[in-house]
Protein backbone atom coordinates (compact mmCIF):
# COMPACT_ATOMS: atom_id res chain seq x y z
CA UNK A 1 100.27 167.12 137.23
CA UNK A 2 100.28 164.20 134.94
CA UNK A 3 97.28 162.49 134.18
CA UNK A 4 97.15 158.72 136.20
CA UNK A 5 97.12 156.73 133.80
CA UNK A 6 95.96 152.89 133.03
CA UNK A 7 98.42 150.33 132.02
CA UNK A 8 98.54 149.96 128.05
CA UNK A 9 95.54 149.06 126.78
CA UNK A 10 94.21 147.80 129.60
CA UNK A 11 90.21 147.70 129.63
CA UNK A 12 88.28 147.67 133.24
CA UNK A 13 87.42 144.15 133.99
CA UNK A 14 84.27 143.26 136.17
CA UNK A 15 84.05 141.30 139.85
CA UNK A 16 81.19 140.37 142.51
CA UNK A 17 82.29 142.01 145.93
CA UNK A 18 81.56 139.59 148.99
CA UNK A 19 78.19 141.77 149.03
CA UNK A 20 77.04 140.96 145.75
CA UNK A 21 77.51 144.23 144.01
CA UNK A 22 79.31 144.48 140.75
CA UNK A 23 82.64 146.05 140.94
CA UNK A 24 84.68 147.18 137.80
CA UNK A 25 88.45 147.26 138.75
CA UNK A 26 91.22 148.98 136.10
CA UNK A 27 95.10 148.57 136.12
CA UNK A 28 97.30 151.87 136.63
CA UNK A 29 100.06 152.23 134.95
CA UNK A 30 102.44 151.50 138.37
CA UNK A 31 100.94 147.85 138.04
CA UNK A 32 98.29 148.87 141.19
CA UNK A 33 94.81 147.15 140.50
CA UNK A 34 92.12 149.78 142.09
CA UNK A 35 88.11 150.40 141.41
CA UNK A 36 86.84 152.30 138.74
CA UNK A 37 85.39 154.37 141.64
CA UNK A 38 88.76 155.17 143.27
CA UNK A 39 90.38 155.43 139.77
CA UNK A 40 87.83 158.51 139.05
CA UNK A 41 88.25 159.90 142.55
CA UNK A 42 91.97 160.34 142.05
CA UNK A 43 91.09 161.75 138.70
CA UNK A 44 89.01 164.13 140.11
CA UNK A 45 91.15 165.05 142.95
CA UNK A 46 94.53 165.28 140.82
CA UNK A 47 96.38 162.75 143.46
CA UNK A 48 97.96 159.32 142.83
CA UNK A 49 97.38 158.18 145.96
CA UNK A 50 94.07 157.99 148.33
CA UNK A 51 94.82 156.26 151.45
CA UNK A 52 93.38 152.84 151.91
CA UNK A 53 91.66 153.91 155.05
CA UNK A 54 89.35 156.20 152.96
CA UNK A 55 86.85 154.66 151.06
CA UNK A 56 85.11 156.01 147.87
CA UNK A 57 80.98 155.36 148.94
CA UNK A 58 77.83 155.03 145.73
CA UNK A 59 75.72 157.86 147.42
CA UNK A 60 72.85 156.04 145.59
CA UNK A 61 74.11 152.34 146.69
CA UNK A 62 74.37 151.14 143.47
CA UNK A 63 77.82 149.82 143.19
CA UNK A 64 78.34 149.94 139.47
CA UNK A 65 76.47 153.57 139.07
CA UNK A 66 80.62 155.35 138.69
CA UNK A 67 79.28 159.17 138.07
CA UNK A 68 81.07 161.78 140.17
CA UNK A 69 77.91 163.10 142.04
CA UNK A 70 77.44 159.72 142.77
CA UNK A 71 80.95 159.35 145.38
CA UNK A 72 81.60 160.37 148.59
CA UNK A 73 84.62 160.19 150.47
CA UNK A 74 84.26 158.42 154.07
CA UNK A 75 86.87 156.81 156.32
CA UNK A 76 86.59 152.98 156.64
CA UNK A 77 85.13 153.48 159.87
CA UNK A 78 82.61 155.80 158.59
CA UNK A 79 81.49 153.50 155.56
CA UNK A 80 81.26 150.83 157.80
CA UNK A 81 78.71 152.10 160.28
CA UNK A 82 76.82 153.24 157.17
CA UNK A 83 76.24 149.91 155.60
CA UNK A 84 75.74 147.97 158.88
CA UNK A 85 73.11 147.99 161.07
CA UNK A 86 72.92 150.29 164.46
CA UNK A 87 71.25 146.92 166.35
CA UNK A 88 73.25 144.26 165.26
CA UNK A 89 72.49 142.11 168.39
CA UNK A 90 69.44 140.56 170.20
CA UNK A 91 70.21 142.87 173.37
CA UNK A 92 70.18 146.11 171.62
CA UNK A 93 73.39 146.85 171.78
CA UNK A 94 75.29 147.53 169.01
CA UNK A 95 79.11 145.49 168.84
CA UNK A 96 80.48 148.52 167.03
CA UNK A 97 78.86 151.25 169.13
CA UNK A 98 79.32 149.53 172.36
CA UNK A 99 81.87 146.72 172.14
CA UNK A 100 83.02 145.81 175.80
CA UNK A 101 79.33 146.14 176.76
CA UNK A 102 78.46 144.08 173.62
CA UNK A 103 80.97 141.17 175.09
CA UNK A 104 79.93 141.39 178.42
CA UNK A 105 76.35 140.64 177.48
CA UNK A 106 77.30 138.74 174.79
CA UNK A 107 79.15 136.10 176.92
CA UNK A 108 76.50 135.90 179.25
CA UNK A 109 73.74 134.39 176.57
């Protein structure tokens, strides 16, 4: 398989997520704009494609620390319940373990 290459010289540029965390984001040669993260993954995994509902996750929770043992594949559902809190509400009841319970009670308050 070929390797997936970046478009021409194309150097990673940097971003602040909506989290804070610095991001580093490359250009592939199809024009696609992608993490550095996600880049390496697909490296590593000889694909040119990793769906969008799987997420590359820092192990360590830095954001910008891009070493292999540092990924782990999740699904977005799966990263999301990682990096959000279990008792996101004043009632104990979590809106993404318990949602219809979550609105009942919520709509109550």
């Amino acid at each position: 398989m070929e390797p997936i290459k970046l478009k021409g010289n194309c150097n990673p540029r940097s971003y602040v997520d909506q989290c804070g965390s610095l991001r580093w984001l490359v250009v592939l040669e199809d024009g696609k704009t992608v993490t550095m993260a996600r880049w390496m993954m697909m490296i590593f995994l000889h694909t040119s494609h990793i769906p969008r509902s799987i997420h590359v996750h820092h192990v360590n929770g830095i954001a910008d620390d891009d070493r292999l043992d540092n990924f782990e594949l999740l699904t977005a559902s799966d990263h999301a319940k990682l990096h959000q809190p279990r008792d996101d509400s004043r009632f104990g009841v979590s809106a993404t373990d318990e949602p219809i319970l979550y609105g009942r009670l919520n709509a109550t308050a």
